[in-house]
Protein backbone atom coordinates (compact mmCIF):
# COMPACT_ATOMS: atom_id res chain seq x y z
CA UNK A 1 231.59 -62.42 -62.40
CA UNK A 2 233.67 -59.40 -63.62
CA UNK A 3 236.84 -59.89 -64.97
CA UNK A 4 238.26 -57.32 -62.52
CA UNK A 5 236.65 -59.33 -59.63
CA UNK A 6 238.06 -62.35 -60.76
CA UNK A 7 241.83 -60.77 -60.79
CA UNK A 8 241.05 -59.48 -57.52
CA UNK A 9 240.46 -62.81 -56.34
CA UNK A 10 242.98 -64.55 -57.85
CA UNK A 11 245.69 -62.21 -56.63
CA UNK A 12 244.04 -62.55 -53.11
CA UNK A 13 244.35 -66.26 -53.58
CA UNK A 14 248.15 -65.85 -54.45
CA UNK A 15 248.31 -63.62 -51.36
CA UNK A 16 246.95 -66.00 -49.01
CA UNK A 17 248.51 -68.84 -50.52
CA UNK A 18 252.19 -67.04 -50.61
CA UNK A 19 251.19 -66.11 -46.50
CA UNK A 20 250.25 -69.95 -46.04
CA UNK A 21 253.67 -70.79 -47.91
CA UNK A 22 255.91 -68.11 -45.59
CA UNK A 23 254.25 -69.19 -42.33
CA UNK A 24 254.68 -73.11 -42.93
CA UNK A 25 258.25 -71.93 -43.99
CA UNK A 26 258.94 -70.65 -40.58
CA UNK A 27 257.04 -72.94 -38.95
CA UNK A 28 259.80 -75.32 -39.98
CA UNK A 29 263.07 -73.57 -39.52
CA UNK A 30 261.70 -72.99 -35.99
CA UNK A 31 260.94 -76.45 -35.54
CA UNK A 32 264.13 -77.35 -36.32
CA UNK A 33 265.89 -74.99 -34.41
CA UNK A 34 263.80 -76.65 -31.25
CA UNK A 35 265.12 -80.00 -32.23
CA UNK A 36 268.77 -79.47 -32.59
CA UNK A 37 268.91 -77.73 -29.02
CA UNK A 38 266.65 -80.89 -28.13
CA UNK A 39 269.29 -83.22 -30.01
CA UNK A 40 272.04 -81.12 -28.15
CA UNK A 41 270.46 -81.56 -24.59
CA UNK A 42 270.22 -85.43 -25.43
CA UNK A 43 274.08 -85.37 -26.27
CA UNK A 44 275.20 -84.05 -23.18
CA UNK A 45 272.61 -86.36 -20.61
CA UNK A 46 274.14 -89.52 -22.76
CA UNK A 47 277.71 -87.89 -21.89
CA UNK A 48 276.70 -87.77 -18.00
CA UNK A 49 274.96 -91.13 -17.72
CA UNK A 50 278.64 -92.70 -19.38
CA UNK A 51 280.28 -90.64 -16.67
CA UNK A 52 278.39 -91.78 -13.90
CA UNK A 53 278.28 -95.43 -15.06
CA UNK A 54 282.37 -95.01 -15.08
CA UNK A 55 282.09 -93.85 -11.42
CA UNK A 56 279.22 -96.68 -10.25
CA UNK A 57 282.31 -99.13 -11.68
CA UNK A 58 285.09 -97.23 -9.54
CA UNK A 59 282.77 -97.33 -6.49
CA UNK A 60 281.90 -101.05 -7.48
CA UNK A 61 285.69 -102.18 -7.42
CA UNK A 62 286.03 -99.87 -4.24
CA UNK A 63 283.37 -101.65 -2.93
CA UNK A 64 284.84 -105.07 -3.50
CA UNK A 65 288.57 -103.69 -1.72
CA UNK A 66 287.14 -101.75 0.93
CA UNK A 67 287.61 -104.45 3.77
CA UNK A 68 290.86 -105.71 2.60
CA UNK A 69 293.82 -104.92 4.57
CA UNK A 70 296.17 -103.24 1.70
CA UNK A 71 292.91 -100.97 1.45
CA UNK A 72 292.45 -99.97 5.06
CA UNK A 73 296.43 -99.46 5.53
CA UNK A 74 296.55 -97.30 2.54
CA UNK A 75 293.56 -95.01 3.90
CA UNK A 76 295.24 -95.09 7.52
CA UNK A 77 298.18 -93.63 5.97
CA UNK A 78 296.56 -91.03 3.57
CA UNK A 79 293.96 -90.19 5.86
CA UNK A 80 295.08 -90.06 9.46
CA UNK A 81 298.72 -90.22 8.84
CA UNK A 82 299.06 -93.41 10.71
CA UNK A 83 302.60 -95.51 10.43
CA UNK A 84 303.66 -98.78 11.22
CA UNK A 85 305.51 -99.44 14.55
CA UNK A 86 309.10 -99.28 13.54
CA UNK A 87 308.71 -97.40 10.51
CA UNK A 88 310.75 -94.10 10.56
CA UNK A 89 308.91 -90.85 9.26
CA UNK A 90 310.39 -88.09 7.34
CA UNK A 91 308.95 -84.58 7.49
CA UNK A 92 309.67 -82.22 4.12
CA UNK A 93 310.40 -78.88 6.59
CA UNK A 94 309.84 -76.85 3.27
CA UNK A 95 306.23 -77.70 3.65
């Protein structure tokens, strides 16, 4: 082989290998940019499953109340606006 040829070659080499060395570059970064909005996505479904498991426990100890008398009374009252016989009922007239 030339010498010339052989420059040529090796500088084609570098090219490639420089291209190989860019692409595998940005490969990466992209990659990783995929994973942290992955990571972030993760973050915020383990934030929702702890708020749901903290209502399932609410509904759980409304669960256990719902046939006991303070609990009916106290949706009687809020719900229908249901009194007690004898009870005297005061209306706020600036509502």
């Amino acid at each position: 082989m030339k010498p010339a040829s052989r420059k040529r070659k090796a500088g084609l080499e570098i090219f490639i290998l420089i291209g190989l060395f860019l692409y595998f570059t940005y490969i990466i970064f992209d990659q990783q940019a995929i994973l942290d909005k992955r990571i972030a996505e993760m973050k915020d479904i383990e934030q929702k499953i702890e708020e749901e498991k903290v209502l399932h426990e609410e509904l759980l100890r409304e669960k256990e109340n719902i046939n006991s008398d303070e609990y009916i009374e106290r949706i009687a009252r809020e719900k229908f606006g249901l009194v007690k016989s004898g009870e005297k009922v005061f209306v706020d007239i600036n509502k």
